[in-house]
N, C-alpha and C. Protein backbone atom coordinates (compact mmCIF):
# COMPACT_ATOMS: atom_id res chain seq x y z
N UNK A 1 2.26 35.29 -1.78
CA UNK A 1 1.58 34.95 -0.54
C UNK A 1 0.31 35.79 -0.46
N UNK A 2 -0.72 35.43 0.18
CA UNK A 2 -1.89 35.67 0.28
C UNK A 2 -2.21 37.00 0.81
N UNK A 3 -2.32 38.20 1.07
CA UNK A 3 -2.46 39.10 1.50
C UNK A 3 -3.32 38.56 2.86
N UNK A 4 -4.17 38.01 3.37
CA UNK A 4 -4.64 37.06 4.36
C UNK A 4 -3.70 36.49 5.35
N UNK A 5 -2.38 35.76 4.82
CA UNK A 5 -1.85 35.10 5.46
C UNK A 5 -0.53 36.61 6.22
N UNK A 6 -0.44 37.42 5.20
CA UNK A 6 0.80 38.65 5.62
C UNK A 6 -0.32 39.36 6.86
N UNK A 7 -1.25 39.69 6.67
CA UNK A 7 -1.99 40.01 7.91
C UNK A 7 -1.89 39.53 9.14
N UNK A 8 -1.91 37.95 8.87
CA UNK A 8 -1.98 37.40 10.34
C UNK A 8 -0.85 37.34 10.65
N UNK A 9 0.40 37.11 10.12
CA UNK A 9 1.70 37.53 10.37
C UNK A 9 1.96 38.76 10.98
N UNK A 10 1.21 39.94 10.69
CA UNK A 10 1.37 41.30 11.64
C UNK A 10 0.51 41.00 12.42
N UNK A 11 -0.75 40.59 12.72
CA UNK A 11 -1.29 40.79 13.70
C UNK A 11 -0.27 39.49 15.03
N UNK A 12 0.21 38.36 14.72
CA UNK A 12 0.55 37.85 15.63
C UNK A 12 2.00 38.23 16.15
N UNK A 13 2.46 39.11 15.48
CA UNK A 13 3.78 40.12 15.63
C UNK A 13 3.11 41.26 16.58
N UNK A 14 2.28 41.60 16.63
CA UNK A 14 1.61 42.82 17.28
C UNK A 14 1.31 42.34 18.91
N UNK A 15 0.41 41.11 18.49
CA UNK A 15 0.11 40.38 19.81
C UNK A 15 1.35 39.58 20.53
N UNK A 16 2.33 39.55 20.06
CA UNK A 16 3.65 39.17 20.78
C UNK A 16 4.17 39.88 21.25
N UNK A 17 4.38 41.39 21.42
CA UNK A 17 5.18 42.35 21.45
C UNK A 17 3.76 42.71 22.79
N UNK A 18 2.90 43.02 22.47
CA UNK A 18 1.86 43.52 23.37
C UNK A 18 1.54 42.65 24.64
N UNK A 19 1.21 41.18 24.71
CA UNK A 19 0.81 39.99 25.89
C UNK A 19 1.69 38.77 25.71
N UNK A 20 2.28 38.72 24.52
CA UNK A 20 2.81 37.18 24.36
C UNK A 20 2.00 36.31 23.73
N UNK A 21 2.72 35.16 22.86
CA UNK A 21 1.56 33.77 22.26
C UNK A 21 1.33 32.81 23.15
N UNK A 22 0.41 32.04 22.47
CA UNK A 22 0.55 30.57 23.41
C UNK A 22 0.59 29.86 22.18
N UNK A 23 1.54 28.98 22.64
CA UNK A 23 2.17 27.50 22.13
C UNK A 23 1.71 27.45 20.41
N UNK A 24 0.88 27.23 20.37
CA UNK A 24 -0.16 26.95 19.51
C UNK A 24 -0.19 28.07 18.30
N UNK A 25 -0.18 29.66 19.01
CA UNK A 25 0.05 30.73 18.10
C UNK A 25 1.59 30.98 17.61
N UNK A 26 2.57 30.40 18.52
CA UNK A 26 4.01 30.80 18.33
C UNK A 26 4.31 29.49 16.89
N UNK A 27 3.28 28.18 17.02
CA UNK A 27 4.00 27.85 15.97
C UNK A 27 3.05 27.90 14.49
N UNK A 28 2.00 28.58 14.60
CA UNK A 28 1.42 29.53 14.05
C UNK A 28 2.43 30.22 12.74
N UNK A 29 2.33 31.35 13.65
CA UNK A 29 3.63 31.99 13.43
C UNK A 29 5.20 31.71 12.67
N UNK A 30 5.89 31.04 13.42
CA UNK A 30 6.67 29.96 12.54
C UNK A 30 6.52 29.57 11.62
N UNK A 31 5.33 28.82 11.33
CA UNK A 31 5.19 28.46 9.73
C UNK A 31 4.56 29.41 8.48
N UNK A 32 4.19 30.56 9.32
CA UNK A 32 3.74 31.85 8.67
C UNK A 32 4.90 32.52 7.97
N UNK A 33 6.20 32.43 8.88
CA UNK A 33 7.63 33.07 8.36
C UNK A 33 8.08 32.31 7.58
N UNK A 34 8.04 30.67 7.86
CA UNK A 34 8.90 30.35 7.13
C UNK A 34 8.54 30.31 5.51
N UNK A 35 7.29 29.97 5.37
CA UNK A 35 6.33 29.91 4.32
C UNK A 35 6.71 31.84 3.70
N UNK A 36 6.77 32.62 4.33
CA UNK A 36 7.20 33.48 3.88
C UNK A 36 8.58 34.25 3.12
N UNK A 37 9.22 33.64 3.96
CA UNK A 37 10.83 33.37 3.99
C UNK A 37 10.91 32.74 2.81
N UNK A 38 10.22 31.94 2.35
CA UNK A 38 10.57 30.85 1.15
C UNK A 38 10.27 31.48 -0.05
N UNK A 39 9.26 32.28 -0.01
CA UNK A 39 8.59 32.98 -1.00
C UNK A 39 9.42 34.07 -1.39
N UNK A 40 10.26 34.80 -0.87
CA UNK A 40 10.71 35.68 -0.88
C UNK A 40 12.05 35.20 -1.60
N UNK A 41 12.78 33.86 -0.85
CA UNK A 41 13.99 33.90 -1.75
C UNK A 41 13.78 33.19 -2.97
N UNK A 42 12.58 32.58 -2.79
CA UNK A 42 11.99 32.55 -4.61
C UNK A 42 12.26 33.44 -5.76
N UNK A 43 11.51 34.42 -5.28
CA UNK A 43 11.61 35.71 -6.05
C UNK A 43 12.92 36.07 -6.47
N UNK A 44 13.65 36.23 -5.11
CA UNK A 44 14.59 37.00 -5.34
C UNK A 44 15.42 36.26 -6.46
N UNK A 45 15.85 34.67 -6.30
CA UNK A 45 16.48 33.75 -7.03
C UNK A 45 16.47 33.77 -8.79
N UNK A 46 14.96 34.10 -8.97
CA UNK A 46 14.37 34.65 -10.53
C UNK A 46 14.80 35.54 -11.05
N UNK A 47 15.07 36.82 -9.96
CA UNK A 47 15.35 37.78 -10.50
C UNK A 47 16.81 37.76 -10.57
N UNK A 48 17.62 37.04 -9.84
CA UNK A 48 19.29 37.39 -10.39
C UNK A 48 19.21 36.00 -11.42
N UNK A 49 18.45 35.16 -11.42
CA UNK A 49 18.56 34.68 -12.51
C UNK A 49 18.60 35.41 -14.04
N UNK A 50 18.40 36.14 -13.86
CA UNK A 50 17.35 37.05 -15.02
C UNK A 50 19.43 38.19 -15.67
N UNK A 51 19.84 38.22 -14.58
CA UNK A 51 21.22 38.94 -14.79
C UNK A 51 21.97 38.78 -15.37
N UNK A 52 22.20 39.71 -16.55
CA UNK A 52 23.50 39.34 -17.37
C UNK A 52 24.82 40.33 -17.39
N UNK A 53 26.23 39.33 -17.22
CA UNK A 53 27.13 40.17 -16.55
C UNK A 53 27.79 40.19 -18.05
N UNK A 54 27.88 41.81 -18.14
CA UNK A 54 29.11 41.50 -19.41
C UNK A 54 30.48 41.55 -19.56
N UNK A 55 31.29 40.69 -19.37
CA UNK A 55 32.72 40.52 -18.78
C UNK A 55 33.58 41.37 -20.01
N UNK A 56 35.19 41.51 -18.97
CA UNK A 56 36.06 42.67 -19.83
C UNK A 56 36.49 42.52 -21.43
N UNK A 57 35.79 41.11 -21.63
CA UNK A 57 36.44 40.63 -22.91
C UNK A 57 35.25 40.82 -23.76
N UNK A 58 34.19 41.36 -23.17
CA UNK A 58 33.07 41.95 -23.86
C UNK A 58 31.65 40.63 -24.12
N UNK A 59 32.05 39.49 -23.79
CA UNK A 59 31.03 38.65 -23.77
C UNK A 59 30.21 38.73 -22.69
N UNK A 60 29.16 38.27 -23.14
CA UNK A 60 27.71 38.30 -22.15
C UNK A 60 27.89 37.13 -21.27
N UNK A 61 27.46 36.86 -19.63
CA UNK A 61 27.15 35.73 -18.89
C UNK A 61 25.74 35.76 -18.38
N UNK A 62 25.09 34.65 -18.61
CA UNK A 62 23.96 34.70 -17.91
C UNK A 62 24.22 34.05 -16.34
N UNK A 63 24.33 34.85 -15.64
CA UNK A 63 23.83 34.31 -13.99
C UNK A 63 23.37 33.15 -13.77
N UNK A 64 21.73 33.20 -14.47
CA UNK A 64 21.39 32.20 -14.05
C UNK A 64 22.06 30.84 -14.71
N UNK A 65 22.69 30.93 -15.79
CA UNK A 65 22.76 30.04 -16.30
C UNK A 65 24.48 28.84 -16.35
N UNK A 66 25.39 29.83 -15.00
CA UNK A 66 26.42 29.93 -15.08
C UNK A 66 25.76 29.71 -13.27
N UNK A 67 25.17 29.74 -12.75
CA UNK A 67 24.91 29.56 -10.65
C UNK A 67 23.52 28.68 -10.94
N UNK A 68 22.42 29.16 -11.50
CA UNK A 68 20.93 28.38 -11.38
C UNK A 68 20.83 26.66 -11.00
N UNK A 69 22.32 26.12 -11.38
CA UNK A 69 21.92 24.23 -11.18
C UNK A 69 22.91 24.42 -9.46
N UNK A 70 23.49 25.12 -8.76
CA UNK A 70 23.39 24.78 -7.73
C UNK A 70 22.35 25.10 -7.15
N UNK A 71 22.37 24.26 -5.65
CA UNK A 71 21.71 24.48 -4.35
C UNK A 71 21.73 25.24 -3.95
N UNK A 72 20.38 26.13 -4.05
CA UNK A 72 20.41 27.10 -3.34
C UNK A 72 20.29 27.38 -1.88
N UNK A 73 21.14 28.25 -0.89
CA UNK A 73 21.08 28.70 0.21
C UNK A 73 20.00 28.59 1.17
């Protein structure tokens, strides 16, 4: 995400807490998180993809490759 767009995300977190939004900024906002929100469990999803468990019988599992074809959360 844009370093631009995480800005205006604090600044309209700042100005909510301080006077309140109007209409217009609250859904602003909203699509600032969610767009953020998304990005984030992106990441995160890659990286336990990336995990390999090595079970008691001594073989390797890949994470992703054993969870990655469901739907994610």
């Amino acid at each position: 995400m844009e370093q631009a767009k995480i800005d205006r995300i604090n600044v309209l977190a700042r100005k909510s807490k301080a006077e309140g939004l109007t209409e217009e900024e609250k859904k602003e906002q909203d699509l600032l998180r969610k767009e953020y929100i998304a990005i984030i469990r992106r990441n995160l999803r890659a990286q336990l993809d990336q995990i390999d468990v090595v079970n008691p019988d001594g073989t390797t599992e890949n994470l992703g490759e054993k969870y990655g074809n469901q739907k994610a959360n």
